[in-house]
Each structure stands twice: as structure tokens, then as C-alpha cells.
C-alpha atoms as a PDB file:
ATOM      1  CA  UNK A   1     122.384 204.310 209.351  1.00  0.00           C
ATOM      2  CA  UNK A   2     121.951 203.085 205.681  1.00  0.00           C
ATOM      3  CA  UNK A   3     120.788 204.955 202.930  1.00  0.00           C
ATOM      4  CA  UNK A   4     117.129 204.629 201.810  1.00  0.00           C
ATOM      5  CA  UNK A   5     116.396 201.009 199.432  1.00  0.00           C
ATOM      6  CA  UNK A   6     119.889 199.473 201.336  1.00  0.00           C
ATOM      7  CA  UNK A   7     117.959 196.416 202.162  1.00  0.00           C
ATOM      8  CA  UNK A   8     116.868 195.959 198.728  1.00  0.00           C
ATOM      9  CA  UNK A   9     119.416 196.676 197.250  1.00  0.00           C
ATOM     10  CA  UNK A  10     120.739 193.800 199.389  1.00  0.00           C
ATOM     11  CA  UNK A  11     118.749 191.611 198.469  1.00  0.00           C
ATOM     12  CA  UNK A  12     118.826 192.310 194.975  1.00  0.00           C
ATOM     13  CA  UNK A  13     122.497 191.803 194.932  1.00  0.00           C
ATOM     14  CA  UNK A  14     122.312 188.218 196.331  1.00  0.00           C
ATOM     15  CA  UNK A  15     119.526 187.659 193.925  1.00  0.00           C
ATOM     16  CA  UNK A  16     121.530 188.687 190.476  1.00  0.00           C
ATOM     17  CA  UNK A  17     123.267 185.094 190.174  1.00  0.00           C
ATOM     18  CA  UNK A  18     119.274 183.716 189.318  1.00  0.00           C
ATOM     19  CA  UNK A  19     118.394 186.438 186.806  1.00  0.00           C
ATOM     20  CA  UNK A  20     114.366 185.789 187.267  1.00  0.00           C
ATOM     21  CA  UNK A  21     114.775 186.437 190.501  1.00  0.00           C
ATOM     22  CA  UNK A  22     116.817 189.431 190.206  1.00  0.00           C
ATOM     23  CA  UNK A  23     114.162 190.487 188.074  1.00  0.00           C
ATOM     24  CA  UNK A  24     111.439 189.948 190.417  1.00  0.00           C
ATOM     25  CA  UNK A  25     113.305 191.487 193.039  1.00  0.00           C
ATOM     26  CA  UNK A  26     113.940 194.938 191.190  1.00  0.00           C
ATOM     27  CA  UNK A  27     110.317 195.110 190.041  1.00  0.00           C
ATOM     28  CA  UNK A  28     108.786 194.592 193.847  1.00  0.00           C
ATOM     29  CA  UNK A  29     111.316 197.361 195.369  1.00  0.00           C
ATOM     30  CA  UNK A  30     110.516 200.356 192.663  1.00  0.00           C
ATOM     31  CA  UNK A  31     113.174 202.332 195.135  1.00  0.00           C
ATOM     32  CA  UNK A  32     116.180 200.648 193.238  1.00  0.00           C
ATOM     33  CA  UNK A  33     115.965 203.001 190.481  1.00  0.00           C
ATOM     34  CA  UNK A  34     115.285 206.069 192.436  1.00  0.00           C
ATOM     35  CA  UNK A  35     118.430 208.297 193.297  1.00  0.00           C
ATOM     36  CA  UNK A  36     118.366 206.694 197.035  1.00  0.00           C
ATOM     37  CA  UNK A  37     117.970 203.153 195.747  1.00  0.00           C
ATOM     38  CA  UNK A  38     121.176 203.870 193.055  1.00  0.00           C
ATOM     39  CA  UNK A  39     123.119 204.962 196.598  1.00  0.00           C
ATOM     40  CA  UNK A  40     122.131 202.584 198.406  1.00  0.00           C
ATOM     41  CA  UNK A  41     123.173 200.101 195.588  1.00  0.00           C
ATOM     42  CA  UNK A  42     126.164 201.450 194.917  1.00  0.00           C
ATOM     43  CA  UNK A  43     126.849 201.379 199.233  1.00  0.00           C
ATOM     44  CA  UNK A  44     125.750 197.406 199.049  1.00  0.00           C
ATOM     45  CA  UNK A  45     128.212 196.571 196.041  1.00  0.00           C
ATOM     46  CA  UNK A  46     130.671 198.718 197.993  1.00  0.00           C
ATOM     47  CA  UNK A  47     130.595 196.642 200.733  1.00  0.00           C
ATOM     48  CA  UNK A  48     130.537 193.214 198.656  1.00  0.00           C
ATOM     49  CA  UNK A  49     133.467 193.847 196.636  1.00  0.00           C
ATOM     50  CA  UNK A  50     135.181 194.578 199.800  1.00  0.00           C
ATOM     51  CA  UNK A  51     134.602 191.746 201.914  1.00  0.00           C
ATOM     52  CA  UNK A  52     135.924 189.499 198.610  1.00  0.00           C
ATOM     53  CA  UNK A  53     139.293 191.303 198.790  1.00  0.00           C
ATOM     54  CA  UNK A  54     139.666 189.933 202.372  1.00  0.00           C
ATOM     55  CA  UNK A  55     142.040 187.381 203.238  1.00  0.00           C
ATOM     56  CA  UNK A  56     140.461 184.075 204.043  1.00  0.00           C
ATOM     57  CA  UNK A  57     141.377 183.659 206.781  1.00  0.00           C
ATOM     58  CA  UNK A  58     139.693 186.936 208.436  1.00  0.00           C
ATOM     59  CA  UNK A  59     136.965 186.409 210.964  1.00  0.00           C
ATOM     60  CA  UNK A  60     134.216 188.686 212.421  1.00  0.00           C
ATOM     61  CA  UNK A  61     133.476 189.659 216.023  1.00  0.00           C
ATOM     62  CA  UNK A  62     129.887 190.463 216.438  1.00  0.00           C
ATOM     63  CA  UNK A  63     130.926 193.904 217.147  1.00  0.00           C
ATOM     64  CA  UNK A  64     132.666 194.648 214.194  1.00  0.00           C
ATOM     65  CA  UNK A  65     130.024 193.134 211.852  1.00  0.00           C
ATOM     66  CA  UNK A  66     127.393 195.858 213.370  1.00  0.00           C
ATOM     67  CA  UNK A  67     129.089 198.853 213.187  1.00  0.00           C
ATOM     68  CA  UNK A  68     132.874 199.801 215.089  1.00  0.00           C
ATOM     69  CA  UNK A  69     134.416 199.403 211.308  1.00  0.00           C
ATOM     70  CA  UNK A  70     136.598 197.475 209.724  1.00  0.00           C
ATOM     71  CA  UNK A  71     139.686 198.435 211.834  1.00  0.00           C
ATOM     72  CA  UNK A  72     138.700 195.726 214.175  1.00  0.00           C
ATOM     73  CA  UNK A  73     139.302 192.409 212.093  1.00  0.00           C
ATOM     74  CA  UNK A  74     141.097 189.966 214.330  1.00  0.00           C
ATOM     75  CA  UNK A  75     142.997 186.898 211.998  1.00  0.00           C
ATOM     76  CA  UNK A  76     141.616 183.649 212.935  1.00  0.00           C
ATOM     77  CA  UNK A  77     144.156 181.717 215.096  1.00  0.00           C
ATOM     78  CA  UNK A  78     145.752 178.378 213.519  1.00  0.00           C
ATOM     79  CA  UNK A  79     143.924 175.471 214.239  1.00  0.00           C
ATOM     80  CA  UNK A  80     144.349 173.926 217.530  1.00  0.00           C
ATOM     81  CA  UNK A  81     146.233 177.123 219.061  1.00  0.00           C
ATOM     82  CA  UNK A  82     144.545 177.806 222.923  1.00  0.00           C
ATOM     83  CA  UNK A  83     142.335 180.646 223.317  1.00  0.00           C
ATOM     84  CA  UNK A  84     142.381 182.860 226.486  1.00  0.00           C
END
């Protein structure tokens, strides 16, 4: 479960490198600046700045992208190396 405005504040985050947008964006979701929407916010740049401190070379399951954590990353295998 995500706090209240998290897809907003989503989508507000991806918007902030085109400021108009951004702007746009924060005046169409009035939630952003309620106490929920400044959770949720803070949750969504939570999770960005994490995801950049990954190594490159770190790959999803499906799984782990919806929900079991990050515990679960699996390092991509070198190119060419067999899978099972």
C-alpha cells in the first residue's frame, strides 16, 4: 500500500526536469501539498534516490519490482554466460 497522492507525487517527480510541466502537474493534483501528498512525496523521492545508488549492473525480477523488497536483487550475469 502507498500513502495517499503517491501516484502524483510520481508523476510530479518525473515531471520536475520540464519545470512547466512540473508546474502543471502540482496545480492538477492539489493533494501534493496536503500532509499525505508531502508523505507520499517524500516516499517517491525515497525510492528515486535509492534506485540511483544501485550498481548498474542490478536487474529486476518482476517480483521484486511489486513488492517482496529489495533483498531480492539478482546481478545481471556477464554477457554471453548460459542461463538455467
Amino acid at each position: 500500500m502507498a500513502p495517499e497522492g503517491f501516484d502524483a507525487a510520481t508523476f510530479y517527480a518525473y515531471s520536475l526536469r520540464q519545470p512547466d510541466t512540473a508546474a502543471r502537474v502540482r496545480t492538477a493534483f492539489p493533494v501534493l501539498g496536503s500532509p499525505a501528498g508531502l508523505t507520499a512525496g517524500a516516499t517517491v523521492c525515497a525510492q528515486l534516490l535509492q534506485t540511483v545508488s544501485w550498481p548498474a549492473e542490478t536487474t529486476w525480477s518482476s517480483k521484486d519490482r511489486f513488492g517482496t523488497g529489495l533483498g531480492n536483487r539478482a546481478a545481471a550475469e556477464p554477457a554471453g554466460s548460459p542461463r538455467p
